[in-house]
N, C-alpha and C. Protein backbone atom coordinates (compact mmCIF):
# COMPACT_ATOMS: atom_id res chain seq x y z
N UNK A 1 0.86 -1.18 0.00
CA UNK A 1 0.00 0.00 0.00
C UNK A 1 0.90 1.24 0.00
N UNK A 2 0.81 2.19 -1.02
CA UNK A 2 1.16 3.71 -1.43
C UNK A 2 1.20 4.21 -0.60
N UNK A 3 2.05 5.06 0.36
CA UNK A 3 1.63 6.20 1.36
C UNK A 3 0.66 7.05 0.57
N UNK A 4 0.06 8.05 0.94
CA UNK A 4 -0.96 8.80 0.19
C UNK A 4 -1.91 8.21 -1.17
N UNK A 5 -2.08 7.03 -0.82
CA UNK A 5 -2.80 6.33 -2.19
C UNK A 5 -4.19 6.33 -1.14
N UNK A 6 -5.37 6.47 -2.30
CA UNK A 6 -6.59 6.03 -1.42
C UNK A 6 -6.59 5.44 -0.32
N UNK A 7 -6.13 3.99 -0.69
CA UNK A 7 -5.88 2.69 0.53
C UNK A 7 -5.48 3.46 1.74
N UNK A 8 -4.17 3.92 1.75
CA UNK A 8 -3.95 4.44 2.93
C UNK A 8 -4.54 5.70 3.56
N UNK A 9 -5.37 6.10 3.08
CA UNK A 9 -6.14 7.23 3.83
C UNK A 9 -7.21 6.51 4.39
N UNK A 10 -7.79 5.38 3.58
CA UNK A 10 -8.86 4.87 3.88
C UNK A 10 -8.44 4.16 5.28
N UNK A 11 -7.39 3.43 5.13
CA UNK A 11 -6.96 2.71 6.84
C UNK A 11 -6.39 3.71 8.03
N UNK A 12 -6.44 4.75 7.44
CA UNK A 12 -6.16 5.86 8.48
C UNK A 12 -7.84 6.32 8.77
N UNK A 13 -9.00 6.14 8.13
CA UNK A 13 -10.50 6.35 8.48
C UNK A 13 -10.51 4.97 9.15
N UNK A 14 -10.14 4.21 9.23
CA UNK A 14 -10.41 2.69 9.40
C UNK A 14 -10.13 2.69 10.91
N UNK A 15 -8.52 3.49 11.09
CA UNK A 15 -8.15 3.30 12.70
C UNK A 15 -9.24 4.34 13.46
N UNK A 16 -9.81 5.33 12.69
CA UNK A 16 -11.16 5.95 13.57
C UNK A 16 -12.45 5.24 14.10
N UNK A 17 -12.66 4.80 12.76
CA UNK A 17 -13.63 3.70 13.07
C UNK A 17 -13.91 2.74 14.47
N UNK A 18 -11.87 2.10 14.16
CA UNK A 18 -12.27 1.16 15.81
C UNK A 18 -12.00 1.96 16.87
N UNK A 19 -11.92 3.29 16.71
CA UNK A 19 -11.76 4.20 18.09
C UNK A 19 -13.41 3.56 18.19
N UNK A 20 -14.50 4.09 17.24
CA UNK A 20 -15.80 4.48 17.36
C UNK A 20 -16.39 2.69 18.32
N UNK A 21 -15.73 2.05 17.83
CA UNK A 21 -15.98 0.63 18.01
C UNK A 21 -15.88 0.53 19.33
N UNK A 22 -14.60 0.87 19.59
CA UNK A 22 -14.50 0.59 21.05
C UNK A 22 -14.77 1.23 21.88
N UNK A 23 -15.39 2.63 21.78
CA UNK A 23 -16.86 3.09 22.36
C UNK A 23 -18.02 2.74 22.68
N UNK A 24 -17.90 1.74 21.85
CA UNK A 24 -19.31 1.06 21.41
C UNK A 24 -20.72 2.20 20.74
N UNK A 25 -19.70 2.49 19.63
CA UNK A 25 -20.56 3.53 18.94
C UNK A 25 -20.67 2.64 17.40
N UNK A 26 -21.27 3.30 16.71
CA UNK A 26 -21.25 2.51 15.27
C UNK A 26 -20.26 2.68 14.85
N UNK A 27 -19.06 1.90 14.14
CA UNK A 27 -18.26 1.88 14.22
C UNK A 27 -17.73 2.75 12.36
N UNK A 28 -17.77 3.91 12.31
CA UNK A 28 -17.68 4.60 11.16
C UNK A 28 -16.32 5.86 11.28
N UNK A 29 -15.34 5.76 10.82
CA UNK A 29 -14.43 7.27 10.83
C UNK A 29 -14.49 7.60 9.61
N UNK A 30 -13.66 8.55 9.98
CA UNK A 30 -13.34 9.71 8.90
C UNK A 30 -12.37 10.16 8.97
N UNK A 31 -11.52 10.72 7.49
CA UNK A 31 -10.82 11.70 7.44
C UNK A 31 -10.59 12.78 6.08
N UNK A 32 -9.80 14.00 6.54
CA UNK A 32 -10.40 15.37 5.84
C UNK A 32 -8.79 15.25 5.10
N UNK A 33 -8.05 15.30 4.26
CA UNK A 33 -7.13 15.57 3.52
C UNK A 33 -6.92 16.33 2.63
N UNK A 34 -5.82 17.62 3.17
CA UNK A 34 -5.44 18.85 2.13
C UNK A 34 -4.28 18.53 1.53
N UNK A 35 -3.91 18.04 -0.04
CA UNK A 35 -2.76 17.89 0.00
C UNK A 35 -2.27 16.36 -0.03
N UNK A 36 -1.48 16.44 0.80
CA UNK A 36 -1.02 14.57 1.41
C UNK A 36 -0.71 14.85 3.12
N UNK A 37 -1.67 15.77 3.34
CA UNK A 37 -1.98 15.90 5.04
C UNK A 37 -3.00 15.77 5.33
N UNK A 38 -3.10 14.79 6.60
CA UNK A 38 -4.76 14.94 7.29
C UNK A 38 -4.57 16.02 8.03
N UNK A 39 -5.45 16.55 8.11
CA UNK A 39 -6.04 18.08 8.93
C UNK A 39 -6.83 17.54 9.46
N UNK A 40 -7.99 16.41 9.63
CA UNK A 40 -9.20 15.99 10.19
C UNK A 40 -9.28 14.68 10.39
N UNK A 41 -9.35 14.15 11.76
CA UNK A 41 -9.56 12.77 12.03
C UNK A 41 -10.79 12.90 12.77
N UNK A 42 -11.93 11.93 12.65
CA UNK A 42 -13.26 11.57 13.67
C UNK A 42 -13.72 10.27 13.47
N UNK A 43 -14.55 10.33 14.30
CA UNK A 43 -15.40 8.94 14.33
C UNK A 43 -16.90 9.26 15.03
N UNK A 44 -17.63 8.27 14.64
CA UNK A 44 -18.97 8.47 15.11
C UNK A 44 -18.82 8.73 16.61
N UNK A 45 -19.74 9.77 17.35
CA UNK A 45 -19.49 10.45 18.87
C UNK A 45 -21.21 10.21 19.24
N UNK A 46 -22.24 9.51 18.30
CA UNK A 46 -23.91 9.84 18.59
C UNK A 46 -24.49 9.41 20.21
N UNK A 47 -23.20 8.51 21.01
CA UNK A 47 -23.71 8.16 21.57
C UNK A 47 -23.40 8.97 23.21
N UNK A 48 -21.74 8.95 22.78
CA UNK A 48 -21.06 9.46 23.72
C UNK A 48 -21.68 10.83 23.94
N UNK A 49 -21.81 11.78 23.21
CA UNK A 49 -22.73 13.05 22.99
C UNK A 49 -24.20 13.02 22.88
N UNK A 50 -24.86 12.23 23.14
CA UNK A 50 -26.19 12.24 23.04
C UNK A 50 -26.68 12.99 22.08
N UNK A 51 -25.96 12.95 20.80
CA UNK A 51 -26.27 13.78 19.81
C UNK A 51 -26.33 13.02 17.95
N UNK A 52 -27.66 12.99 17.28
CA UNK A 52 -27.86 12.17 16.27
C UNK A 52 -27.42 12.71 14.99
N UNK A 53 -26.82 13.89 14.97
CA UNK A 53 -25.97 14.28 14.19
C UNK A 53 -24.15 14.58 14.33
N UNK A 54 -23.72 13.59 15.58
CA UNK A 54 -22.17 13.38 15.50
C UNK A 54 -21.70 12.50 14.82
N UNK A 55 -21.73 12.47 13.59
CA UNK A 55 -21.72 11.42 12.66
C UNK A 55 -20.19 11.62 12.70
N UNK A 56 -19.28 10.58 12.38
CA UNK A 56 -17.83 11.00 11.70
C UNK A 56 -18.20 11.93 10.54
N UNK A 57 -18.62 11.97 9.40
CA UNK A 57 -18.18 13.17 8.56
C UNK A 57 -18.69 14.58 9.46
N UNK A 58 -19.95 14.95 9.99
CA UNK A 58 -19.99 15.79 10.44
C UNK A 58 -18.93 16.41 11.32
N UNK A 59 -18.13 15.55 12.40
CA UNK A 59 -17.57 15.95 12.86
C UNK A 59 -16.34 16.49 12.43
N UNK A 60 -15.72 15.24 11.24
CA UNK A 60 -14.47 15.49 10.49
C UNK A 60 -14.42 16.94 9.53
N UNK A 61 -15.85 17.30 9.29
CA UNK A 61 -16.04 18.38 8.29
C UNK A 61 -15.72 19.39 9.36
N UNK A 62 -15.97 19.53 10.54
CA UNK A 62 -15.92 21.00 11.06
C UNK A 62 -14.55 20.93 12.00
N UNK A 63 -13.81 19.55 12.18
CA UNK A 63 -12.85 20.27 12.41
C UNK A 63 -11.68 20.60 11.47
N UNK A 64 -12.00 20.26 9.86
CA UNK A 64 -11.50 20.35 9.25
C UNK A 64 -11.86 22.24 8.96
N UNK A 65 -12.94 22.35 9.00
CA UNK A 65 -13.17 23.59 8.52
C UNK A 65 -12.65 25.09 9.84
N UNK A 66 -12.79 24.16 10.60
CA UNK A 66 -11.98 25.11 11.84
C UNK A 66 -10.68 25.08 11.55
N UNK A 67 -9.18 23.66 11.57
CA UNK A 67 -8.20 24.12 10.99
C UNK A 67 -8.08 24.86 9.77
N UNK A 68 -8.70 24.74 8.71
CA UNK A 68 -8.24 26.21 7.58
C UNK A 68 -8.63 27.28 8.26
N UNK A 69 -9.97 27.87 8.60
CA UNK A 69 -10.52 28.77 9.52
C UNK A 69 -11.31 29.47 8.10
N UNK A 70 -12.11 28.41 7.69
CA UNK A 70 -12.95 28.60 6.29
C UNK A 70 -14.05 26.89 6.12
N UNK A 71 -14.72 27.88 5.35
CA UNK A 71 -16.36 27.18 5.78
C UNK A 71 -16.41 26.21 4.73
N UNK A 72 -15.68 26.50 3.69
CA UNK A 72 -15.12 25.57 2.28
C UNK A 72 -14.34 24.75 2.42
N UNK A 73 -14.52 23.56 2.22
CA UNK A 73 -13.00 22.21 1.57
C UNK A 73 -12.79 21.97 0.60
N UNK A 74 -13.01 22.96 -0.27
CA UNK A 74 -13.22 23.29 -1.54
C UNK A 74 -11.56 22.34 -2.45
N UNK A 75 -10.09 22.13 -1.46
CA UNK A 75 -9.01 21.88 -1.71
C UNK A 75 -8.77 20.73 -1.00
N UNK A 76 -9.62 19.95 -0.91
CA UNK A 76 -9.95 18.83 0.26
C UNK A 76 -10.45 17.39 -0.22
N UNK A 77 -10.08 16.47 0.45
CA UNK A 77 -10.64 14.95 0.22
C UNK A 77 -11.14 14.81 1.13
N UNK A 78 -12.31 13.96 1.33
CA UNK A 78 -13.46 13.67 2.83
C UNK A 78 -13.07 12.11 2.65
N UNK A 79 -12.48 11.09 3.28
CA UNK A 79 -12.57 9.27 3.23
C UNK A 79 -12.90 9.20 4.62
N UNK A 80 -14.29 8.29 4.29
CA UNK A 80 -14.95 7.93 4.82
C UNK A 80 -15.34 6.26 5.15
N UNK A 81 -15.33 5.50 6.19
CA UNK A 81 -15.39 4.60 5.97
C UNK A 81 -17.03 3.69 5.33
N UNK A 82 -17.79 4.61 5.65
CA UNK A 82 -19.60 4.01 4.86
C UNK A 82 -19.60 5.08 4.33
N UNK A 83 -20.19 4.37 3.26
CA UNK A 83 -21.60 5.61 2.94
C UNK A 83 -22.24 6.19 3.37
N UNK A 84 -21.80 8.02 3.17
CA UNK A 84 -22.52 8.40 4.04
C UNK A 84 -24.21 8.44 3.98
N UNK A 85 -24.91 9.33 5.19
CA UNK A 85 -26.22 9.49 5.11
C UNK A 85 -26.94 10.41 4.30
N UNK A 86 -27.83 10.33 3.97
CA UNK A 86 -28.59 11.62 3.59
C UNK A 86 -28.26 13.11 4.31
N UNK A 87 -28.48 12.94 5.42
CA UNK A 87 -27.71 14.13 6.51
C UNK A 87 -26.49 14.56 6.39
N UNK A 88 -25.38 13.93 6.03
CA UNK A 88 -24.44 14.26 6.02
C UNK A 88 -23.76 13.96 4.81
N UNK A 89 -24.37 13.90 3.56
CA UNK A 89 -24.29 14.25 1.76
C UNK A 89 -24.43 15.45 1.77
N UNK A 90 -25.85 16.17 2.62
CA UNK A 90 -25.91 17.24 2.24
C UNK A 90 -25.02 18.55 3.21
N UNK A 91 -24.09 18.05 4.47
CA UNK A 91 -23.51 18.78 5.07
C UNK A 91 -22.15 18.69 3.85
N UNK A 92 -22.02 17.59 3.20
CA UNK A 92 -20.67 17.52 2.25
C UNK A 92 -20.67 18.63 1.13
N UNK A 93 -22.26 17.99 0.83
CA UNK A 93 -22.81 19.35 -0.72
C UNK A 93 -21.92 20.69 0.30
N UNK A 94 -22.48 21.08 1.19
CA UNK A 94 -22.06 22.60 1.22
C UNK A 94 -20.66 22.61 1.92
N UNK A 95 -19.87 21.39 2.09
CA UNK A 95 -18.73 21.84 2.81
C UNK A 95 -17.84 21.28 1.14
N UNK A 96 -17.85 21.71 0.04
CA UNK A 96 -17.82 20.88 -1.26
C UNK A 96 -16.48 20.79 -1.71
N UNK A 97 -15.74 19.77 -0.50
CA UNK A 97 -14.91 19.12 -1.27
C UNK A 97 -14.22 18.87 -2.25
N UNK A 98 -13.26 18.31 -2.49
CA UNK A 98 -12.65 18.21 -3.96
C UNK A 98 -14.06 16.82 -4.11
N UNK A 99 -13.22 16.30 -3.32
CA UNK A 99 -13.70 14.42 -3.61
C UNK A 99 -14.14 13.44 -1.89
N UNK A 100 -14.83 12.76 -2.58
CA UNK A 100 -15.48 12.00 -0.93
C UNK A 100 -15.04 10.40 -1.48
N UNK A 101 -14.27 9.84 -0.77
CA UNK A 101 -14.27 8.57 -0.95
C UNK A 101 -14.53 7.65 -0.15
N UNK A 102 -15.50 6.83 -0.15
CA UNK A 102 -15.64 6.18 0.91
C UNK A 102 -15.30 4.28 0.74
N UNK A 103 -15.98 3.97 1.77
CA UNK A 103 -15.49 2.55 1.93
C UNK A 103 -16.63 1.47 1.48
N UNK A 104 -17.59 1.01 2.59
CA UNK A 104 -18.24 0.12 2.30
C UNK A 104 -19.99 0.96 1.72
N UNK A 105 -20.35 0.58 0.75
CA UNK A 105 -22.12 0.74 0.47
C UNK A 105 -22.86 0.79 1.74
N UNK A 106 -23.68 1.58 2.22
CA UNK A 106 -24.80 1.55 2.89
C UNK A 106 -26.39 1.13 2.24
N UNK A 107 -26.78 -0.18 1.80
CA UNK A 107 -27.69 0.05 0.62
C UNK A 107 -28.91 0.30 1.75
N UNK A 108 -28.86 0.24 3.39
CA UNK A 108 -30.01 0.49 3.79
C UNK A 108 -30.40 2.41 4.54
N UNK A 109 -29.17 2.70 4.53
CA UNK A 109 -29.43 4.88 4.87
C UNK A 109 -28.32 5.11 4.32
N UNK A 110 -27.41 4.68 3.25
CA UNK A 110 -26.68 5.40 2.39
C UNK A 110 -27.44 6.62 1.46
N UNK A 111 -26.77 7.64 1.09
CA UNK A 111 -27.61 8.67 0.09
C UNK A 111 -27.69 7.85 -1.33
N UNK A 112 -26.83 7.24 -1.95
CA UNK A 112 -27.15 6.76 -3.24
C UNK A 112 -26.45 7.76 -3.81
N UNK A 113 -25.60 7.37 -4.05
CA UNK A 113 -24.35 8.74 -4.97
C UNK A 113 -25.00 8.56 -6.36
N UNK A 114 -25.51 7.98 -6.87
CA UNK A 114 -25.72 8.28 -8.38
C UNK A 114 -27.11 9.08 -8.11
N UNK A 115 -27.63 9.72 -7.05
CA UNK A 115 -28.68 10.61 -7.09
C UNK A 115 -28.38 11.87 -7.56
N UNK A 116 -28.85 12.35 -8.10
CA UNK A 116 -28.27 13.85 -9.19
C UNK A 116 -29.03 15.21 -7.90
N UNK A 117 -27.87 15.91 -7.57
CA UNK A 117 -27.77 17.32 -6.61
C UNK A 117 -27.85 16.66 -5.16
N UNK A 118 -27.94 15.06 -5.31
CA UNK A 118 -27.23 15.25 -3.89
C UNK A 118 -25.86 15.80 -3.48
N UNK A 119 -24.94 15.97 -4.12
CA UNK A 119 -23.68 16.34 -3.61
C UNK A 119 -23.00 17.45 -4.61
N UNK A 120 -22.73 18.28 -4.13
CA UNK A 120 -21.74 19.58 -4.95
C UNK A 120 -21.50 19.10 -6.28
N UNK A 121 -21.62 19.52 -7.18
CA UNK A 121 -21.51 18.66 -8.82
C UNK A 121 -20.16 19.27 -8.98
N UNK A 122 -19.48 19.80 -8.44
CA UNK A 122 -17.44 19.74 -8.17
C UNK A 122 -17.35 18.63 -7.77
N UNK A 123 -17.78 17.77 -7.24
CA UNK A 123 -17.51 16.78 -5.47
C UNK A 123 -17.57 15.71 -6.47
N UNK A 124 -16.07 15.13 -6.56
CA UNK A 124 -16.02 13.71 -7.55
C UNK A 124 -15.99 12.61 -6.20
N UNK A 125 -17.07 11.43 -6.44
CA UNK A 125 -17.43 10.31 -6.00
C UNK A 125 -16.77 9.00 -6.06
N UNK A 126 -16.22 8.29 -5.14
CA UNK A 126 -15.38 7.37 -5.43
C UNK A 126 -15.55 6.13 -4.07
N UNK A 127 -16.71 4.98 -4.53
CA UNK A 127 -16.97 4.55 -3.53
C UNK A 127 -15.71 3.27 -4.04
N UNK A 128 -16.19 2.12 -2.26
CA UNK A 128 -15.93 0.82 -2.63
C UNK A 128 -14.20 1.01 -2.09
N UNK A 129 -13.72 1.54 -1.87
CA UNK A 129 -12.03 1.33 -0.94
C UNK A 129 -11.88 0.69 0.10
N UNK A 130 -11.32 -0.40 -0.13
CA UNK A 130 -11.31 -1.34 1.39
C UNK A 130 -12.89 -1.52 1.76
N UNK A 131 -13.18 -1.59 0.75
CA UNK A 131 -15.13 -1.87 1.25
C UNK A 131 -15.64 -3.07 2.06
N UNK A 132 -14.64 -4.47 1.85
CA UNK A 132 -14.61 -5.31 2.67
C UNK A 132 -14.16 -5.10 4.42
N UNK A 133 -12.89 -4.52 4.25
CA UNK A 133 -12.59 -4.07 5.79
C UNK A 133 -13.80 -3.08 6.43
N UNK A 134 -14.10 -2.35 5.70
CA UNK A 134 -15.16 -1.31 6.40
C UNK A 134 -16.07 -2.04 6.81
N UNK A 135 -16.73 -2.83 5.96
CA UNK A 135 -17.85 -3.61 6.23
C UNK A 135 -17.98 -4.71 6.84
N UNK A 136 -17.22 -5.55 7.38
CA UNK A 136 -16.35 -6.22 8.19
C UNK A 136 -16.68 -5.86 9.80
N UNK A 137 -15.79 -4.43 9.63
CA UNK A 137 -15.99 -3.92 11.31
C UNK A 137 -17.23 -3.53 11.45
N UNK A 138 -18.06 -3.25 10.88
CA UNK A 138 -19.47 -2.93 10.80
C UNK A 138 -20.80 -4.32 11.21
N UNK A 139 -20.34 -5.15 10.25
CA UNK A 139 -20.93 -6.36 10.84
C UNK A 139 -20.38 -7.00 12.33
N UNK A 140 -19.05 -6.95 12.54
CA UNK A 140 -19.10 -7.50 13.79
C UNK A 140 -19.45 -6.68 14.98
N UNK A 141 -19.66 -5.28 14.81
CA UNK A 141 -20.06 -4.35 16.11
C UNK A 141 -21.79 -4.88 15.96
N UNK A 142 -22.32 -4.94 14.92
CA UNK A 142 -23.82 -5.21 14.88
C UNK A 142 -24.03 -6.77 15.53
N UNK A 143 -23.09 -7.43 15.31
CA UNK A 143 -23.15 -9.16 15.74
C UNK A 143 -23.32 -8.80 17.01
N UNK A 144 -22.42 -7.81 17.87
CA UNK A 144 -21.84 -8.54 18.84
C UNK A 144 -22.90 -7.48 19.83
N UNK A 145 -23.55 -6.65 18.97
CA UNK A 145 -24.52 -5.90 19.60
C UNK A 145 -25.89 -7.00 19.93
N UNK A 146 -26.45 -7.22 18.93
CA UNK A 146 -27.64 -8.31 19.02
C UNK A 146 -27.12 -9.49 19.66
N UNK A 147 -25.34 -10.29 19.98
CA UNK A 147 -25.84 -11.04 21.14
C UNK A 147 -25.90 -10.74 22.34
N UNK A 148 -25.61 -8.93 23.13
CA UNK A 148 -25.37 -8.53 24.45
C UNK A 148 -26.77 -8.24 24.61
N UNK A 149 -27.71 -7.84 23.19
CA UNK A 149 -29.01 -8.05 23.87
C UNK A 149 -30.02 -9.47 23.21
N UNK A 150 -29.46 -9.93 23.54
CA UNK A 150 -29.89 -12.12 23.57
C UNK A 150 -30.82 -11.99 21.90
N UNK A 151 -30.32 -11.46 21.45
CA UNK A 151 -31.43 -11.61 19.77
C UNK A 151 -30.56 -12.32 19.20
């Protein structure tokens, strides 16, 4: 794996993820890249914060947008480990990115990237990176959720 190749940004969203995991949050990161620097690392916080919009991109978007000290990522990559939500396509539309790449399909609250004005029509789309690993840690936080409550 390339330093600065997709892959490795994506396993740098990946080590957020099992932060989120071992929270016992849904296990999703993120990261914001200007360049061949991360400026933005997160992970899902919905639980720890009692809040249904601490999604990793949400969070990764604003502290990305706090280090430039600009409301645009207009010079920016968003990798993400899912697909994101409807909620947070459209926090991407306006925080508009170069490019969003993410990891594994969400086919059940993913936005559906081939939907036309969901996302900044600058904002080039690039799913499926390490889509197995993403989806992977995703199924086993859901396994291991439904057997702590006996389902």
């Amino acid at each position: 794996m390339e330093m600065f190749s997709d892959e490795w940004f994506m396993r740098e969203a990946l080590r957020e993820a099992q932060k989120a995991f071992d929270l016992q949050e849904v296990p999703v990161g993120a990261v914001v890249v200007s360049g061949h620097r991360i400026i933005a690392r997160a992970h899902n916080l919905t639980e720890q914060l009692n809040d249904v919009t601490a999604h990793a991109e949400m969070q990764a978007i604003t502290a990305a947008a706090n280090f430039l000290g600009a409301k645009y990522l207009t010079e920016c990559r968003l990798f993400v480990t899912l697909e994101p939500c409807p909620m947070c396509a459209g926090a991407i539309r306006w925080a508009r990115p170069l490019e969003l790449v993410y990891g594994a399909a969400d086919l059940k609250y993913g936005f559906d990237s081939t939907e036309e004005g969901r996302l900044h029509p600058k904002t080039k789309v690039k799913g499926g990176v390490y889509a197995e690993d993403c989806g992977l840690l995703l199924s086993r936080f859901f396994q291991e959720r439904r057997r702590a409550n006996g389902e």
